[in-house]
Structure formats: C-alpha cells, structure tokens
Protein backbone atom coordinates (compact mmCIF):
# COMPACT_ATOMS: atom_id res chain seq x y z
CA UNK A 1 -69.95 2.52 75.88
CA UNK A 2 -68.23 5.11 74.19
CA UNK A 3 -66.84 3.84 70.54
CA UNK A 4 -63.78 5.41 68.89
CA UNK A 5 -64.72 7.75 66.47
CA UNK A 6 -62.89 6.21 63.87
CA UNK A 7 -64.79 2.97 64.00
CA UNK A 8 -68.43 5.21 62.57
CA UNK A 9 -66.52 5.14 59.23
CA UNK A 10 -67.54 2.15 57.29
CA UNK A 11 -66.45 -1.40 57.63
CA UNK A 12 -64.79 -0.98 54.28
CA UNK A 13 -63.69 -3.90 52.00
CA UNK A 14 -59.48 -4.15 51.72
CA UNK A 15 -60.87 -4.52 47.80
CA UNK A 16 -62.28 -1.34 47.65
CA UNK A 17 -59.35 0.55 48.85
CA UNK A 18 -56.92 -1.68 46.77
CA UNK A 19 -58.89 -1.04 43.49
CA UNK A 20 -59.69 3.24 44.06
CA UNK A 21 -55.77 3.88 44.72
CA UNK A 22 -55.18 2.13 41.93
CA UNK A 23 -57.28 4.06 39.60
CA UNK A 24 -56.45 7.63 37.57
CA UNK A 25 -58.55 9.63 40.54
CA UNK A 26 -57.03 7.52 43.16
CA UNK A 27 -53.85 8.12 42.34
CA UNK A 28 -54.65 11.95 41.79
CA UNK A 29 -55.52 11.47 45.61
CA UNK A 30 -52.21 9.84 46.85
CA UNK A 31 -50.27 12.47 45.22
CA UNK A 32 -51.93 15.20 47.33
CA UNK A 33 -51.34 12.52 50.30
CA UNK A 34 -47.73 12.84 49.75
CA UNK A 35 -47.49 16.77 48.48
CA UNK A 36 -50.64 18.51 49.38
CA UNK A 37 -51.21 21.48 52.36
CA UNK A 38 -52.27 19.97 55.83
CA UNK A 39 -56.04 19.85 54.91
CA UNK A 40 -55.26 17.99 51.75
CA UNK A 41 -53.24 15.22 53.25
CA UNK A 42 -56.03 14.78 56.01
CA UNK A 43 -58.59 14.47 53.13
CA UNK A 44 -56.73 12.32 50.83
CA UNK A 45 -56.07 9.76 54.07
CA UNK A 46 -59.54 9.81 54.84
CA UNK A 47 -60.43 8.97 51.15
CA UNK A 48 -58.03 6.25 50.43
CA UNK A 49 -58.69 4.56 53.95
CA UNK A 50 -62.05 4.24 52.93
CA UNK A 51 -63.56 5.56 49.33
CA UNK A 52 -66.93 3.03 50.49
CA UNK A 53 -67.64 5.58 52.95
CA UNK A 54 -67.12 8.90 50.58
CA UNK A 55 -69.32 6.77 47.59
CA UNK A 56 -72.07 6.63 50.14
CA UNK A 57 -72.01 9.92 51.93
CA UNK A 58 -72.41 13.47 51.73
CA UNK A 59 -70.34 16.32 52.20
CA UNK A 60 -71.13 17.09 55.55
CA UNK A 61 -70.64 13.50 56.91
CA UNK A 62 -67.33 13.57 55.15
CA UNK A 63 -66.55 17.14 57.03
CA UNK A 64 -67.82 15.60 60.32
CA UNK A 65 -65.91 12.67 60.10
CA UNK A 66 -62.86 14.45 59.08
CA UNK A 67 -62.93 17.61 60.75
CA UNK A 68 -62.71 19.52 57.75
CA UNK A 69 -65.00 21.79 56.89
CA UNK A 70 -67.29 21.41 53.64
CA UNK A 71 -65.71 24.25 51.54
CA UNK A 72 -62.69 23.44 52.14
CA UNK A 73 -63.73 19.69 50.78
CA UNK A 74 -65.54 21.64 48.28
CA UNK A 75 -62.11 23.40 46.83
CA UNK A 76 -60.33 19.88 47.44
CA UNK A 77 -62.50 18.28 45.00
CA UNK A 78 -62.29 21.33 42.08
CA UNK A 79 -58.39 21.05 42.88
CA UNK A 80 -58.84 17.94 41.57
CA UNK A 81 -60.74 19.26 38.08
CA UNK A 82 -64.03 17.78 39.25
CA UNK A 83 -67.20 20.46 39.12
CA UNK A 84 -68.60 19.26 42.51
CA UNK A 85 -68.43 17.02 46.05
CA UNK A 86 -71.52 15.17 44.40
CA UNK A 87 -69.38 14.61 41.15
CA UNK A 88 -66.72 13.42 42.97
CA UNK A 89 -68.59 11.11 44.83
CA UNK A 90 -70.32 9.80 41.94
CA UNK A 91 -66.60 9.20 40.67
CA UNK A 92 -65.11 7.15 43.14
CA UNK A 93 -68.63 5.13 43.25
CA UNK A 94 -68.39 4.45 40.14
CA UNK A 95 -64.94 2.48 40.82
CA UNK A 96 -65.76 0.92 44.01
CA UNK A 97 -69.73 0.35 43.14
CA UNK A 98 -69.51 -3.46 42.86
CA UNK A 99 -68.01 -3.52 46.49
CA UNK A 100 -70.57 -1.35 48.05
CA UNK A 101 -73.36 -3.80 48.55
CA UNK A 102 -71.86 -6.24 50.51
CA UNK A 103 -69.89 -3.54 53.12
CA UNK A 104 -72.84 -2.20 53.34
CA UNK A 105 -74.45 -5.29 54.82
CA UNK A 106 -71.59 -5.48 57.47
CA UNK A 107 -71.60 -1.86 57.90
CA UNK A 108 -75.06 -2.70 59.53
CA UNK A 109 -74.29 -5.16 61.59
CA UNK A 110 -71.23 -3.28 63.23
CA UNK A 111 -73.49 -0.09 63.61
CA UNK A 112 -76.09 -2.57 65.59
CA UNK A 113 -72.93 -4.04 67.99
CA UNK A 114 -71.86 -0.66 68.29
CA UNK A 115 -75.12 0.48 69.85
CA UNK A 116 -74.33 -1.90 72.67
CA UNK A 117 -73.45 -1.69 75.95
CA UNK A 118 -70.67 -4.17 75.89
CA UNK A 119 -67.01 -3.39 74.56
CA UNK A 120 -66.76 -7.02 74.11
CA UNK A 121 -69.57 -7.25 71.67
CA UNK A 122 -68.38 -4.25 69.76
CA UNK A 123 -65.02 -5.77 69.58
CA UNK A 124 -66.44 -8.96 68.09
CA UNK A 125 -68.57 -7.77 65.82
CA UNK A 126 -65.54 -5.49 64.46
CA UNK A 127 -63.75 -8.26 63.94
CA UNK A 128 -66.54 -9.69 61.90
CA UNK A 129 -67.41 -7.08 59.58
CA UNK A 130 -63.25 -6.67 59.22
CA UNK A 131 -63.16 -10.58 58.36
CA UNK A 132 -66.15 -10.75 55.83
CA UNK A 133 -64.86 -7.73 53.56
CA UNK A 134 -61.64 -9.71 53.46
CA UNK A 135 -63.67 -12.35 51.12
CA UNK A 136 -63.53 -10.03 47.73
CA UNK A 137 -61.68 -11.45 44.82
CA UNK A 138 -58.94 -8.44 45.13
CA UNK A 139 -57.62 -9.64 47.81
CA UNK A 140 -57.43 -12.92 46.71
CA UNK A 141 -55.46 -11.98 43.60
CA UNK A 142 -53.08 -9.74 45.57
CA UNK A 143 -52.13 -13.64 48.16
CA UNK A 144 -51.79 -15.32 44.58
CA UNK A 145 -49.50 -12.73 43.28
CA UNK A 146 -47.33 -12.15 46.80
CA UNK A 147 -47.23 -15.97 47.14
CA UNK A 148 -45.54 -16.11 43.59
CA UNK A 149 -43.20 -13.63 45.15
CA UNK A 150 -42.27 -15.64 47.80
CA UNK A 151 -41.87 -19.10 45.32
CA UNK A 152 -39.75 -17.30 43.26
CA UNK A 153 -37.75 -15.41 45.72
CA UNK A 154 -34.10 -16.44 46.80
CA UNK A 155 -34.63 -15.13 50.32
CA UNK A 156 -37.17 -13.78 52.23
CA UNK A 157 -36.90 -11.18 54.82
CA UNK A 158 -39.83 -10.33 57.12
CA UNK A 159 -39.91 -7.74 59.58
CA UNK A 160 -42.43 -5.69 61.99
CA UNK A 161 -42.08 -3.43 65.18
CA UNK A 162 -44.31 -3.65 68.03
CA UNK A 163 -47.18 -5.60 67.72
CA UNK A 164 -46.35 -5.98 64.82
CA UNK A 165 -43.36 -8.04 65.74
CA UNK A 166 -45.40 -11.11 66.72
CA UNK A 167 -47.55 -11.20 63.42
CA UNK A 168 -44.12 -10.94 61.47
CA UNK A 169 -42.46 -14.11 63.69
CA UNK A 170 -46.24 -15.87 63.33
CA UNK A 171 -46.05 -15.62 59.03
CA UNK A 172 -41.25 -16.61 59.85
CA UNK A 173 -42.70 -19.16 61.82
CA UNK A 174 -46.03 -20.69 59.13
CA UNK A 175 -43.33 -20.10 55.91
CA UNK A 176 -40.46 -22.12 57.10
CA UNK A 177 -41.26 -25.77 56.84
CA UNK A 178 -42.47 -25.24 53.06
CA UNK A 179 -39.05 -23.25 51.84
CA UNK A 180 -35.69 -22.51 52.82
CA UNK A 181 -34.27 -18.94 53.33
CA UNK A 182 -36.81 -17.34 55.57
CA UNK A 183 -35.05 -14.63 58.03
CA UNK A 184 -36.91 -12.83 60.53
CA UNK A 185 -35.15 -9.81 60.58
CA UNK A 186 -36.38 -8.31 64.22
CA UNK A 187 -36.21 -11.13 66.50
CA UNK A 188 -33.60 -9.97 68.80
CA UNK A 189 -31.12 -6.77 68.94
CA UNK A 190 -33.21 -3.54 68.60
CA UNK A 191 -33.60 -1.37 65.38
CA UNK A 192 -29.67 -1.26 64.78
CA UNK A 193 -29.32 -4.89 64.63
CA UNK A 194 -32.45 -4.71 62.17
CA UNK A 195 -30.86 -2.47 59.97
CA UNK A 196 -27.62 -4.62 59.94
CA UNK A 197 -29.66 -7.94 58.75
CA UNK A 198 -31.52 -6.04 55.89
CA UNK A 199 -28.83 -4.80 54.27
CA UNK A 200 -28.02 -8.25 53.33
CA UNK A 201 -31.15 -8.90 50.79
CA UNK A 202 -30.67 -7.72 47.53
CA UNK A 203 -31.49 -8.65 43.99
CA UNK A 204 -33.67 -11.71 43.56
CA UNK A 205 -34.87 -10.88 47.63
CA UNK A 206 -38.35 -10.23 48.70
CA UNK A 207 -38.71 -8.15 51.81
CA UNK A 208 -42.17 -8.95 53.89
CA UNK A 209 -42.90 -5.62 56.36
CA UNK A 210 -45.50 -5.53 58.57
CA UNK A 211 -46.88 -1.94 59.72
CA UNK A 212 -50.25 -1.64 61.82
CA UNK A 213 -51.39 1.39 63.57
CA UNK A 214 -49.29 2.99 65.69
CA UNK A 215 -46.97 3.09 62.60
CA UNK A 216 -43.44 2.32 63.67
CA UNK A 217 -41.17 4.54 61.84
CA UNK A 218 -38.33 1.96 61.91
CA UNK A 219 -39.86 -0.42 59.55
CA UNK A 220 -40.45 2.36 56.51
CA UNK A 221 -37.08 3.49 56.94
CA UNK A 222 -35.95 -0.28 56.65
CA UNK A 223 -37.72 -0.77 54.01
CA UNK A 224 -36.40 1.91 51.70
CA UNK A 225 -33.12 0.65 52.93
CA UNK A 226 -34.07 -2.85 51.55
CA UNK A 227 -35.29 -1.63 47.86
CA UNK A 228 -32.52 0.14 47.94
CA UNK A 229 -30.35 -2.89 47.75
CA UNK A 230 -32.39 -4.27 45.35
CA UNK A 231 -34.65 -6.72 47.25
CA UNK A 232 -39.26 -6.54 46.56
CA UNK A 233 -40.97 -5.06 48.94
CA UNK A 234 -44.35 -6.68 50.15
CA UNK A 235 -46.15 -4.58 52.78
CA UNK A 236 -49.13 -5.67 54.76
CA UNK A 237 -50.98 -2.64 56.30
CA UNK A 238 -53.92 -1.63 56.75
CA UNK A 239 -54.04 1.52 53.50
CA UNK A 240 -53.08 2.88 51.20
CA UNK A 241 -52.73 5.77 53.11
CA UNK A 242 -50.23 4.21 55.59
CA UNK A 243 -47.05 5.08 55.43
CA UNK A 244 -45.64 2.06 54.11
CA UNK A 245 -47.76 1.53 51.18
CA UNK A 246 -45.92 4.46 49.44
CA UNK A 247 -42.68 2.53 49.65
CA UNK A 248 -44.05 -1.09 48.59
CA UNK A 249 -44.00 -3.01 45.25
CA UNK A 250 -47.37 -4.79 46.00
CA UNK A 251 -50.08 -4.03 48.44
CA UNK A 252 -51.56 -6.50 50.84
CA UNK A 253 -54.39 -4.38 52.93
CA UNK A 254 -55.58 -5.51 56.27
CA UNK A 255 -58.33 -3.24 57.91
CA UNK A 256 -56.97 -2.76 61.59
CA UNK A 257 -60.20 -0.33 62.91
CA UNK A 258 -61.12 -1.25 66.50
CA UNK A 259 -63.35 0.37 68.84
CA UNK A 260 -61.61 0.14 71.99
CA UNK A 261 -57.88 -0.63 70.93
CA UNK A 262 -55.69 1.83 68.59
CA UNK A 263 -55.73 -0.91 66.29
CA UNK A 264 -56.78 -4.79 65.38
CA UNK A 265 -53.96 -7.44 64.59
CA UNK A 266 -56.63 -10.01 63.89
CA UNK A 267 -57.39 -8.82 59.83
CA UNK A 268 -53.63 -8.90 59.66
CA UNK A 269 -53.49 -12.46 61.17
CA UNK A 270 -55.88 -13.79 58.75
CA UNK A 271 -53.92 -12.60 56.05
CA UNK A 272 -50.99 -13.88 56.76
CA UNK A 273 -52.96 -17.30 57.65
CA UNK A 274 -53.86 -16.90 53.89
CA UNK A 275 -50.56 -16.35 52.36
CA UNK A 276 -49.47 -19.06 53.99
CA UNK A 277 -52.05 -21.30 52.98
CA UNK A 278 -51.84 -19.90 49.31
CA UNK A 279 -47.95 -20.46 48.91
CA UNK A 280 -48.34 -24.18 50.69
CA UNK A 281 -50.81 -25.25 47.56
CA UNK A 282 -48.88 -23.21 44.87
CA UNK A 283 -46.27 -26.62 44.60
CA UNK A 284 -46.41 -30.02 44.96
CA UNK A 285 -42.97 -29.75 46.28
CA UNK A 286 -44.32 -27.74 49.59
CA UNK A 287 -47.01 -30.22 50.22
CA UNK A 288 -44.35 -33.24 50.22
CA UNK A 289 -42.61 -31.06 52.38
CA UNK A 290 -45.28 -30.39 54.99
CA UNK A 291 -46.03 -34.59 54.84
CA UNK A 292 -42.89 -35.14 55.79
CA UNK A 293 -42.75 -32.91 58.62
CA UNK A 294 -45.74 -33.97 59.70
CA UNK A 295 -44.58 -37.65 60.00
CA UNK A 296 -40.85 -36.66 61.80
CA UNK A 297 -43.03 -34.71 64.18
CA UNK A 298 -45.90 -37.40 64.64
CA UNK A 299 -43.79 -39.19 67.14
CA UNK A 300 -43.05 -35.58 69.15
CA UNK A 301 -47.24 -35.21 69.09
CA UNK A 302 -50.07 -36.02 72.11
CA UNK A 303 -52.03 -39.06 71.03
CA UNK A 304 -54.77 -37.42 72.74
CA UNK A 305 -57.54 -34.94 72.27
C-alpha cells in the first residue's frame, strides 16, 4: 500500500502546534506564512503544522518532506536572525520539548501500521496516534476556555462547508438541549443564504467555524464577515497554518492527516464530543437541563437493548 506522503510527517500533538505559534519564533513564522515569497509560505506551513517533526529532524528530512531544498531552508532560518538550521531546531525544541516524548511513542506505532499491507490498518492506527496526542493539557485548556465562550455567549452561530457541514450540525445538534440560541448557519440554502444568517450575530455572539482539509473558502470569508459585526470567532481546524486560524479569536486544533483520504473528520469529532461534554459540566443549570430531557424523552425510548 502506498501511504500519502503527508502522513511520514509526525503524528504531532494539537499541543505542540498550539503552544510554538504562540511563541515569539512562532509567530515570527506565521508572519512569513501570511507575507513571505512562495518558498517561505511553504516552509512556514510545514513548520507550524508540525514543529514535533522540525525539533526532531534534520535539514534534509525537512527539504525532503517539503520539497524545498536545504539552502534555501538554510537562508529561511538566517531570515529569521537565527545562525543555523541546527539552531533553529534547537529553538523550536526547546518550546515544544515536553510534548516530544509522548508523539514520539505514537509516531512509532503509526510508522509500524504504515508498513502494512492493509489501508484499513493504516487508517486505524492514524486515527489512534491522532486521538492519543489529543490527551495534552493544551488542549484541554483551549475546551475550558471555548466552553466559557459558549456559557457566556448570547448566541451561537456554527457553521462548516462540506464535510465539514455534518461535524458543524453534529456539535448544533450535542449544544442545544443544554442552552438556548444555537443557529446552524449552513443547514439549507447554499453559501448566499449563509452569508444572510451571519450577518445577524454581533456583539455579545460567538461564531463556531469548522474548516478541515479541502479548505472551503466560503467559511473564512464568513467568518471575517462575522467579526466584522462584532460576534467571537472560535475555529476548529486542523493548524495554525490553515486558513482560518488567521481569522479566529481562539484556536481549537484537530489533526485531520489520513493516509488514504485528503483528510480525517474523526480528531475533529472528538473535539467537538469534548466541548460538548466540557460546557454540559461547566453549570448545574445544564445538567438539570439534560435530566429533564432525559425523562420527557424516556417515554419516546426502546426498553430494550
């Protein structure tokens, strides 16, 4: 079985990313993401998708994986006011170093499914490694802080394109017996009709986009049209290099690598299964709520099984 080239970069933890963008080099690299030549926009995607892999190889892994060759990595790196590809390295280990170990472990065990001859087994064991380097406490404080979002919000808007549709009417559909005000803004109508529900949110609004590889264009332009009438952006994506991180106020990351598909929805499912989870044990009041609707739906409920 041939396995997508993308999928030999490492398992990386949604941590790791999360905590290099935010840091001074990290953000050194999403401005050359946004304003850099050609070359320099590859490089700085490849870096903030996943610094785990640049802290643990060297330059000509990096150049193989990215297609770009070593010296012009080499002048990326003194653009940057750093002496050397091994400095740099060094650098972003030294911010993602406490994630390493534990990516690494996963790494492994993808790198042993991907030896086999089964696209099912590489599949599951994708899903795996993606699943365990969800555990980190980064991600956990990003659901505590996007559930306070949502409690605090006076409406929430959620919205996704594509495949992305279904995970967006999955986290409508787990959010609305706990709260009032949930709108799933692309559930029927096309893009224009879209456009036409956001542009009701505004101030005291939280927006909730949903943007997986292939990136839907739609959904960034919507959501600069929702911050523009004054609602919080959430985004869930899968880096910092996607398109709608650089239009967000918080971050939730989802890897979506997959050897076989252009991308996995199951990372961002189990997100959103989190957030859900998170903002149902944030108040009493929700947990009344979801015993209540338990016991007006008991009677509506097999007996069985």
């Amino acid at each position: 079985m041939k396995i997508d080239p993308s999928t030999e970069i490492s398992g990386w933890s949604a941590g790791a990313t999360r905590h290099f963008a935010e840091s001074q080099l990290g953000q050194q690299v999403v401005a050359r993401l946004q304003a850099g030549s050609r070359s320099q926009r590859a490089l700085s995607d490849l870096i903030l998708r996943d610094p785990v892999f640049i802290a643990t190889h060297g330059i000509e892994d990096v150049s193989r994986a990215s297609g770009i060759s070593a010296s012009t990595i080499s002048r990326y790196v003194r653009d940057l006011g750093i002496d050397s590809y091994a400095a740099f390295r060094a650098d972003v280990a030294d911010r993602v170093h406490a994630l390493i170990a534990p990516v690494t472990k996963l790494e492994n065990r993808l790198a042993e499914a991907a030896g086999s001859s089964s696209p099912a087994e590489a599949s599951l064991a994708t899903a795996q490694s993606h699943l365990g380097a969800l555990a980190d406490r980064e991600t956990a404080a990003a659901l505590r802080q996007a559930s306070e979002m949502l409690r605090q919000a006076r409406h929430v808007w959620i919205m996704g394109f594509g495949l992305s549709a279904h995970l967006a009417a999955i986290l409508a559909l787990g959010l609305e017996p706990y709260r009032d005000g949930i709108l799933n803004v692309v559930q029927y109508g096309g893009t224009e009709v879209a456009a036409g529900r956001v542009m009701a949110a505004g101030e005291g609004d939280v927006v909730i986009a949903i943007s997986f590889p292939r990136y839907s264009s739609d959904v960034v332009q919507l959501a600069r049209m929702a911050r523009g009438t004054g609602a919080r952006l959430i985004a869930l994506t899968d880096s910092p290099a996607a398109p709608l991180a650089q239009a967000c106020d918080h971050l939730l990351i989802a890897p979506a690598q997959h050897p076989v598909l252009s991308s996995s929805c199951l990372p961002g499912l189990a997100i959103i299964e989190a957030l859900v989870s998170q903002f149902l044990m944030s108040d009493p009041a929700h947990v009344e709520r979801a015993k209540r609707l338990a016991a007006s739906m008991a009677a509506y409920l097999s007996d069985q099984g």
